[in-house]
N, C-alpha and C. Protein backbone atom coordinates (compact mmCIF):
# COMPACT_ATOMS: atom_id res chain seq x y z
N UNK A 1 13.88 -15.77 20.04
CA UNK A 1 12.86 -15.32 20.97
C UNK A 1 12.05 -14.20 20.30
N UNK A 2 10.74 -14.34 20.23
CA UNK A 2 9.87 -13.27 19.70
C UNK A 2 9.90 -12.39 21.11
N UNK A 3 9.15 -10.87 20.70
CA UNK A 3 9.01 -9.41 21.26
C UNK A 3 7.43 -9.76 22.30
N UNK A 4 7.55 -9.97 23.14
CA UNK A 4 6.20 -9.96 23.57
C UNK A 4 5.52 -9.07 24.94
N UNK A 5 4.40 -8.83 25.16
CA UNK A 5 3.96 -7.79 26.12
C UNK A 5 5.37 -7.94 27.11
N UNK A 6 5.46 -9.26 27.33
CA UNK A 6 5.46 -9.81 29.09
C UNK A 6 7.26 -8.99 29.31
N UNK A 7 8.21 -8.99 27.73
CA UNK A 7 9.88 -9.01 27.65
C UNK A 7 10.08 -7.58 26.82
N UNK A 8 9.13 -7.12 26.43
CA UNK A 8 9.44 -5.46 25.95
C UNK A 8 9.57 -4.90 26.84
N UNK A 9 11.25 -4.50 26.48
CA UNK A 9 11.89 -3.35 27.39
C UNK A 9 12.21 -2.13 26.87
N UNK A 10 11.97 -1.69 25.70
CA UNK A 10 12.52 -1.18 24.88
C UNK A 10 11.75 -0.65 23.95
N UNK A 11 11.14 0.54 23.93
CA UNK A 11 10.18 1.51 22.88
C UNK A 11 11.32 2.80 22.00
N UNK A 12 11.30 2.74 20.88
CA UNK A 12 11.82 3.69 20.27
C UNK A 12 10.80 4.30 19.50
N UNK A 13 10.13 5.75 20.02
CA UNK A 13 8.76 5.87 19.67
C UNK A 13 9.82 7.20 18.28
N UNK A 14 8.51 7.21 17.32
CA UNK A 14 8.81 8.11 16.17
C UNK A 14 8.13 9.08 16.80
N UNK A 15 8.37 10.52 17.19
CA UNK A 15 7.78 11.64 18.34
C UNK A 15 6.76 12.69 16.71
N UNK A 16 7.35 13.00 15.94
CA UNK A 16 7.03 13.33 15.03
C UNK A 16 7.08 13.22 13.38
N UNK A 17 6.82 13.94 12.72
CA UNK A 17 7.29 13.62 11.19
C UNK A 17 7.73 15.30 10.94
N UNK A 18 7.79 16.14 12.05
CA UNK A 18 8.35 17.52 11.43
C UNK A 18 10.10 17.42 12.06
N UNK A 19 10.39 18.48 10.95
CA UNK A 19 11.85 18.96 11.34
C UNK A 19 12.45 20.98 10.81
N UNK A 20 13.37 21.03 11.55
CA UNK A 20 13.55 21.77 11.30
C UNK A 20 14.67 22.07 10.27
N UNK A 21 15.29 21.21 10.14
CA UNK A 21 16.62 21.28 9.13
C UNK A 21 16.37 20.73 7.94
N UNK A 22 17.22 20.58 6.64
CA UNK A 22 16.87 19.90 5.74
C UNK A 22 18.30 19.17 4.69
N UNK A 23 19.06 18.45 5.86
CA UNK A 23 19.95 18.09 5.98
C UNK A 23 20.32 16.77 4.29
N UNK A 24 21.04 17.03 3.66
CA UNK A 24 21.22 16.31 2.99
C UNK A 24 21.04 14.81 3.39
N UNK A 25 20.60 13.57 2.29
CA UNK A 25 20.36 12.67 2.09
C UNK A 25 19.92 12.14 3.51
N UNK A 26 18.84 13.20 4.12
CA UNK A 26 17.88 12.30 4.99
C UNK A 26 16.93 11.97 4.45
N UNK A 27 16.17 10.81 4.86
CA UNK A 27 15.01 10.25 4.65
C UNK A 27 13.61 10.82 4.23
N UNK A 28 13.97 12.16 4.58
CA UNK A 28 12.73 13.05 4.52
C UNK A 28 12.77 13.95 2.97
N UNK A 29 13.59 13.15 2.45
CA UNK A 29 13.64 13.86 1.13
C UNK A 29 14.04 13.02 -0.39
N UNK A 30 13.71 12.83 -1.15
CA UNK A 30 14.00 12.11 -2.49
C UNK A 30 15.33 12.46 -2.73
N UNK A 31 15.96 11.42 -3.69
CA UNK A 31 16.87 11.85 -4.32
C UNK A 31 17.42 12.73 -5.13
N UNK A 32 16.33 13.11 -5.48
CA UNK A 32 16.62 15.05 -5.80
C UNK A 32 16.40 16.14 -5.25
N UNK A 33 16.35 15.88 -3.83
CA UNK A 33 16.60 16.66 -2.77
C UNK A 33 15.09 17.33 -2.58
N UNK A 34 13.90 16.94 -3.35
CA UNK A 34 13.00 17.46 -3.00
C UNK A 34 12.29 16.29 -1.75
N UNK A 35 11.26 17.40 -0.96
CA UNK A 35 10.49 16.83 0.33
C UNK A 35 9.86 15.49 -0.05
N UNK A 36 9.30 14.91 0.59
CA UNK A 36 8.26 14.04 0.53
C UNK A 36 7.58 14.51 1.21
N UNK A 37 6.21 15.21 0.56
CA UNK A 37 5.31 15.82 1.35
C UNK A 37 4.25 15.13 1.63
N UNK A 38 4.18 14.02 1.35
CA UNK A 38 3.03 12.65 1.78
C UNK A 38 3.57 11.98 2.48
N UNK A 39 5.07 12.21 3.30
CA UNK A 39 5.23 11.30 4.28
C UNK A 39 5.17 12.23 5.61
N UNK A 40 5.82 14.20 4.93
CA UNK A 40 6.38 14.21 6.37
C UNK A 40 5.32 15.66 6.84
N UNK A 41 5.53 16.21 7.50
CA UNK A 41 4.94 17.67 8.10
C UNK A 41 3.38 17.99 8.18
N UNK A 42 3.12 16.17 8.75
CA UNK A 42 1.73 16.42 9.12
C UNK A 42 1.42 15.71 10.35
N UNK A 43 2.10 14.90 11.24
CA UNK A 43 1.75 14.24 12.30
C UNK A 43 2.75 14.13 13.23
N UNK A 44 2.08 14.29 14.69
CA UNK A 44 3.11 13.88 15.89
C UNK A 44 2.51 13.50 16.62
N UNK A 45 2.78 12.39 17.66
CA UNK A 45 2.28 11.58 18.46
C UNK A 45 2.11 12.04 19.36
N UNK A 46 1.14 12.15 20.00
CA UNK A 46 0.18 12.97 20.94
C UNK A 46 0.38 11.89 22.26
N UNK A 47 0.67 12.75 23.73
CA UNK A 47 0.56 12.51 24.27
C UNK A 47 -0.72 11.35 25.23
N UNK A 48 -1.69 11.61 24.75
CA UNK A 48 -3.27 11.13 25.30
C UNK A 48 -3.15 9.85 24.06
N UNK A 49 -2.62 9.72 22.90
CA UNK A 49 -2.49 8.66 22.21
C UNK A 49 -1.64 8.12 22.67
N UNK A 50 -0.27 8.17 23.02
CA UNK A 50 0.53 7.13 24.17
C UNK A 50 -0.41 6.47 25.29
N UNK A 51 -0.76 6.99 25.69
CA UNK A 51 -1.61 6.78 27.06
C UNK A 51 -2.62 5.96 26.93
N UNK A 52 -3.50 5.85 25.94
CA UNK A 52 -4.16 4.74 25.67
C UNK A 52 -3.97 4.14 25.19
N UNK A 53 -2.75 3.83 24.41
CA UNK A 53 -2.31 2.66 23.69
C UNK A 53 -1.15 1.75 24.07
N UNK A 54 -0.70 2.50 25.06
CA UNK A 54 0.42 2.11 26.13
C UNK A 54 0.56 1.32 27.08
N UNK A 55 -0.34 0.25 27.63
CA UNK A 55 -0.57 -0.11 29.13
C UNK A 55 0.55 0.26 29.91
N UNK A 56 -0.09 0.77 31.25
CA UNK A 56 1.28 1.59 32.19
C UNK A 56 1.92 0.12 32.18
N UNK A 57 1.62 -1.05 32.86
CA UNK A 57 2.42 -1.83 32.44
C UNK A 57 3.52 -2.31 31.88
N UNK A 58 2.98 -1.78 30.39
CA UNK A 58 4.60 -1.89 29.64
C UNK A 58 5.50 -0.75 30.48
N UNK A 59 4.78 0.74 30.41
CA UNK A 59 5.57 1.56 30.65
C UNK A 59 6.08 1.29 31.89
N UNK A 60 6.11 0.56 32.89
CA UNK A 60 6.83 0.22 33.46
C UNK A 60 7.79 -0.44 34.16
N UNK A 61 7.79 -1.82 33.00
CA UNK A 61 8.81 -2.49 32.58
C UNK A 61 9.97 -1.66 31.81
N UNK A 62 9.68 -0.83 31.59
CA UNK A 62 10.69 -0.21 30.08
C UNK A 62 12.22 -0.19 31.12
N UNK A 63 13.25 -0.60 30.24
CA UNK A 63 14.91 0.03 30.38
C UNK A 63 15.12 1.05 29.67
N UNK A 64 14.30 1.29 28.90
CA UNK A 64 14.84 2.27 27.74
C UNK A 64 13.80 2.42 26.85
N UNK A 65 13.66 4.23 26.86
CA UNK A 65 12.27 4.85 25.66
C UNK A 65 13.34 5.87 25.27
N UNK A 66 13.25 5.61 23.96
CA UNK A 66 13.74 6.95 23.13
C UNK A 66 13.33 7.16 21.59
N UNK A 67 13.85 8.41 21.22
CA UNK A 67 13.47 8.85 19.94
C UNK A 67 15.03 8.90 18.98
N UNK A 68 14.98 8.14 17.71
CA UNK A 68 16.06 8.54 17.17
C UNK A 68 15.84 9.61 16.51
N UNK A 69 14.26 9.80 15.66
CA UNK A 69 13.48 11.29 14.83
C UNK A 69 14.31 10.41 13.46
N UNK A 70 13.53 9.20 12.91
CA UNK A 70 14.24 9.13 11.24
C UNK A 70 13.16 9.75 10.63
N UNK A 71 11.87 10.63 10.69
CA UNK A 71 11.20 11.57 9.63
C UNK A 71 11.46 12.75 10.31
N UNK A 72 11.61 12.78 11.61
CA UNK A 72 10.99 14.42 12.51
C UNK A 72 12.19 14.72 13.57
N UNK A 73 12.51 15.49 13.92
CA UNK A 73 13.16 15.53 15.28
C UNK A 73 12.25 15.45 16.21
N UNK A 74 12.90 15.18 17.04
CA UNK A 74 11.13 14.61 18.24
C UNK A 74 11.11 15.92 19.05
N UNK A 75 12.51 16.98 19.18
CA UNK A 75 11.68 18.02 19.68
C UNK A 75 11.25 18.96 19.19
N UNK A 76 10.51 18.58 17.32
CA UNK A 76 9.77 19.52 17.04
C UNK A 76 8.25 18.92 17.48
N UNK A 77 7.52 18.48 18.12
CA UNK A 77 6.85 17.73 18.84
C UNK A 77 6.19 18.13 20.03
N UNK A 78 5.02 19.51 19.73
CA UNK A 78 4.84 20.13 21.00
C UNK A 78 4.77 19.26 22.85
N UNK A 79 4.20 18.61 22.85
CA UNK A 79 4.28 17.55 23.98
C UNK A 79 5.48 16.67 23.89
N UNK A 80 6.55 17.24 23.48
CA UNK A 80 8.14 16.06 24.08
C UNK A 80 8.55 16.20 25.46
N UNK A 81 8.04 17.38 26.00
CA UNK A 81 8.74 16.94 27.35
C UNK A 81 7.35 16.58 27.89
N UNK A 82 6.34 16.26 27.75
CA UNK A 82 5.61 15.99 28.46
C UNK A 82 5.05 14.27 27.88
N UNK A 83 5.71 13.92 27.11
CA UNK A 83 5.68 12.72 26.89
C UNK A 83 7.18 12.15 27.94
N UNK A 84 8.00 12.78 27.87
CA UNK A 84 9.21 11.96 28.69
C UNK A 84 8.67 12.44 30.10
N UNK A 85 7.96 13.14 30.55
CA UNK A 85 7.67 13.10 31.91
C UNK A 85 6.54 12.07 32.57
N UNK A 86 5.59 11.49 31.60
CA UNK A 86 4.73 10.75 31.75
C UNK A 86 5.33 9.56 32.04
N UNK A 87 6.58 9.23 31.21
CA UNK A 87 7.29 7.88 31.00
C UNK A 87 8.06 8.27 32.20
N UNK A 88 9.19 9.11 32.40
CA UNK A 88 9.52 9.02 34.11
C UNK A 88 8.57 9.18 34.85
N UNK A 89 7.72 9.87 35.24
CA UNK A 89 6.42 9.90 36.19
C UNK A 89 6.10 8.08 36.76
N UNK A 90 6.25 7.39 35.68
CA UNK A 90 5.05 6.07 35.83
C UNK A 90 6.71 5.11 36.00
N UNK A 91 8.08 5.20 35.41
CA UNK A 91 9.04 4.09 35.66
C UNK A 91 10.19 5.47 36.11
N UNK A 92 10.44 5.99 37.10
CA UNK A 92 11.82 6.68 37.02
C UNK A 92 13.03 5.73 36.66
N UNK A 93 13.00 4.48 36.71
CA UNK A 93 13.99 4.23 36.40
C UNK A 93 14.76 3.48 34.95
N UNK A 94 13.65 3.75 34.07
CA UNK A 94 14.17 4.17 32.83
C UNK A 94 14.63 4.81 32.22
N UNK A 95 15.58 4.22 31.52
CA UNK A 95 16.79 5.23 30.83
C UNK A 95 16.07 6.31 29.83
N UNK A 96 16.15 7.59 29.51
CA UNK A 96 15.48 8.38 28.48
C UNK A 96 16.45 8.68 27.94
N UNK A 97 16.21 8.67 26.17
CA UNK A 97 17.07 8.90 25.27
C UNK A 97 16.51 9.61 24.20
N UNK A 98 17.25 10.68 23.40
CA UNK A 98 17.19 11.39 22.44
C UNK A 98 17.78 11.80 21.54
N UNK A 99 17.58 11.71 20.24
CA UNK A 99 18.40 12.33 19.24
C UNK A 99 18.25 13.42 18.26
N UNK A 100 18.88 14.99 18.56
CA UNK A 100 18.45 15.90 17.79
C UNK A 100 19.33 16.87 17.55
N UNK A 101 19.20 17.25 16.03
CA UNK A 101 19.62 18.67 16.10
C UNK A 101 20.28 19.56 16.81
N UNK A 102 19.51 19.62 17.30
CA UNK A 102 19.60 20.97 18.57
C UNK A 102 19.56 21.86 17.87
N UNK A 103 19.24 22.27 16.78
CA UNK A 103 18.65 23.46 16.66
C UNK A 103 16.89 24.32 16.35
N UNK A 104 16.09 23.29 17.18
CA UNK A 104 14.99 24.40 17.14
C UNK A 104 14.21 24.36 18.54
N UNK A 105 14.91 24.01 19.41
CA UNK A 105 14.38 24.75 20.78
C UNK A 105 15.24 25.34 21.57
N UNK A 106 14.46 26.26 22.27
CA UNK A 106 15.10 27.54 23.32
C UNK A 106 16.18 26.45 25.04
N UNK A 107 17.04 27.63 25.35
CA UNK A 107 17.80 26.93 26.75
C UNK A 107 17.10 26.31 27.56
N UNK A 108 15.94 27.23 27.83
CA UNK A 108 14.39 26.60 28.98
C UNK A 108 13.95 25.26 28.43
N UNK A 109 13.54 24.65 27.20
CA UNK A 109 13.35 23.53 26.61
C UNK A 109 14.36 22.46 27.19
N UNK A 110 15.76 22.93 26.73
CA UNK A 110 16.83 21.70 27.26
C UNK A 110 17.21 21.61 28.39
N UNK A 111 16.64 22.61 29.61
CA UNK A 111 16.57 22.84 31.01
C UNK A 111 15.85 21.63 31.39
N UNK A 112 14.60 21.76 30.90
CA UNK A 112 13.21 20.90 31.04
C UNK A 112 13.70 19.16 31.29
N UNK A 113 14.24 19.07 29.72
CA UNK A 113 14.67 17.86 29.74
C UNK A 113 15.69 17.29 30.59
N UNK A 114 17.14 18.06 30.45
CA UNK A 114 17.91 17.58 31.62
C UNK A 114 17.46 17.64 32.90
N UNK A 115 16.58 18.21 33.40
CA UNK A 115 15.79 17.65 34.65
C UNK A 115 14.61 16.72 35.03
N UNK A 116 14.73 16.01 33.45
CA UNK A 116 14.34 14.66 33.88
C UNK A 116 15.31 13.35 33.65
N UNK A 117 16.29 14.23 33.25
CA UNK A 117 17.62 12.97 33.24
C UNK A 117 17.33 12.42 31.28
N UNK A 118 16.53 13.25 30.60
CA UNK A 118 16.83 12.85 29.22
C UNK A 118 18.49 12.76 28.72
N UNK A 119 19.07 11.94 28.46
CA UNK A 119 19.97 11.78 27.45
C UNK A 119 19.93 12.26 26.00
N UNK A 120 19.95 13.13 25.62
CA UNK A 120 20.67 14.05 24.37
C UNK A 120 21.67 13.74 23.49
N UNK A 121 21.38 13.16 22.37
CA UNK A 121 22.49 13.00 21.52
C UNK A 121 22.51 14.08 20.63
N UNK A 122 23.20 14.92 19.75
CA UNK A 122 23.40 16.21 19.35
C UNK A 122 23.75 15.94 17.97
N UNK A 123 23.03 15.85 16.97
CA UNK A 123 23.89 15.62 16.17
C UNK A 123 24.22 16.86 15.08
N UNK A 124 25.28 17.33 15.46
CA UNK A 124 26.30 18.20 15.44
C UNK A 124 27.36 17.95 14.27
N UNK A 125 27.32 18.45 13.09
CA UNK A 125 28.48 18.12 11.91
C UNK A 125 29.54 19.35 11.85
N UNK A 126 30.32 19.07 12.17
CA UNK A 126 31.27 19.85 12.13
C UNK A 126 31.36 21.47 12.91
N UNK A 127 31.97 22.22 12.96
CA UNK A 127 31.82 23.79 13.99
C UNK A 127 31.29 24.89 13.22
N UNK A 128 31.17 25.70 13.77
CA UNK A 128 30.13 27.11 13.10
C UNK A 128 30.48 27.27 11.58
N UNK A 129 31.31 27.09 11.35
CA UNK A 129 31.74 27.21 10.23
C UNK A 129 31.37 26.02 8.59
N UNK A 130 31.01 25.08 9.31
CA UNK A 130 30.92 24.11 8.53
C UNK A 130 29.41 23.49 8.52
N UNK A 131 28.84 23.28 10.24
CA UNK A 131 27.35 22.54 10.53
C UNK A 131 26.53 23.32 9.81
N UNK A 132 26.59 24.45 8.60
CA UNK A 132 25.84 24.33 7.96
C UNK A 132 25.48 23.91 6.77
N UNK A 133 26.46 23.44 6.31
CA UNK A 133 26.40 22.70 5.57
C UNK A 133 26.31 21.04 5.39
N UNK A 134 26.17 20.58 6.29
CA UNK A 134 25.64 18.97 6.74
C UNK A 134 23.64 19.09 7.35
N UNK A 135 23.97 20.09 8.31
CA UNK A 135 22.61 20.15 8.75
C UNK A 135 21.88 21.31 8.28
N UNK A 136 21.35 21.19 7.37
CA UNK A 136 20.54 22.17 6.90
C UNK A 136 20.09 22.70 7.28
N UNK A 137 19.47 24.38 7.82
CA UNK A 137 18.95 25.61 8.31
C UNK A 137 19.04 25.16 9.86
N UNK A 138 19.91 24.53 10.51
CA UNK A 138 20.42 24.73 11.40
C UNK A 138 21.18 25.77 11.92
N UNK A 139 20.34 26.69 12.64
CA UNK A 139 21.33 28.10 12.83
C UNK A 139 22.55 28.00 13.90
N UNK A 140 23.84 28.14 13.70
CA UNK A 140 24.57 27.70 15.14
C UNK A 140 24.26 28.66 16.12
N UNK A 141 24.05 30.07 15.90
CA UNK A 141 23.60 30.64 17.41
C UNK A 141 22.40 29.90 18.15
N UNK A 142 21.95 29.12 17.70
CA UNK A 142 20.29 28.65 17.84
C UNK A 142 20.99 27.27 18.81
N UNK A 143 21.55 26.77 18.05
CA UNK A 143 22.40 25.88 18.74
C UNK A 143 23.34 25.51 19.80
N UNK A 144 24.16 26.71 19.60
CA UNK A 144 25.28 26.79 20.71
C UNK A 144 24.94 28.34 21.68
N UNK A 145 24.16 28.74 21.77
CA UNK A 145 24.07 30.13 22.38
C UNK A 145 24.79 30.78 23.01
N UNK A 146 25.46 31.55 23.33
CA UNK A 146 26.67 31.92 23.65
C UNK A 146 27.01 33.59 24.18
């Protein structure tokens, strides 16, 4: 079965190409650990560009919109919660999903989101002692606040 307007349920949008960490053997970096600066830390998908390229339509067929972030974390992405509010606004009953860091936004940010029912995946390597060394300039107070 091909993907078509009428059976897309399912958007996994890329939210940005920035990040805040610089986590070994991600995508956002060559094999010698230097950047790719022609792929990443210049674009994020703008809210008003969803919107016209989106028919509410689809958006409200969707089961499921999320970000995994393979160049960017999506909440380095000034409009992320206001892209997942547009998408609950128009289908509440799509699932919202996310995958980040967690380390470069404030408690009020992840307030935001859990009150639209975003799902949060954390990806979290090991405890204070260790997540810095998997996730690069990931600060754990930044992370776990406490």
């Amino acid at each position: 079965m091909f993907i078509t307007p009428e059976n897309l349920n399912t958007i996994n949008l890329e939210f940005t190409d920035y990040c805040n960490a610089a986590c070994p053997m991600c995508s956002r970096f060559k094999w010698d650990g230097t950047l790719y600066k022609e792929k990443v830390n210049s674009n994020h998908n703008k809210l008003e560009t969803l919107q016209k390229n989106i028919p509410i339509d689809i958006i409200k067929q969707l089961k499921r919109f999320y970000s995994v972030g393979t160049y960017g974390d999506p909440v380095m992405n000034p409009e992320c919660v206001e892209i997942y509010r547009w998408i609950k606004e128009n289908n509440p009953n799509c699932r919202l999903e996310m995958h980040s860091n967690g380390g470069a936004r404030d408690t009020e940010f992840w307030k935001e989101l859990a009150d639209l029912n975003v799902l949060v995946y954390f990806g979290i390597d090991g405890l204070e002692d260790t997540n810095h060394l998997y996730r690069k300039n990931v600060k754990w107070t930044k992370l776990l606040p406490m």
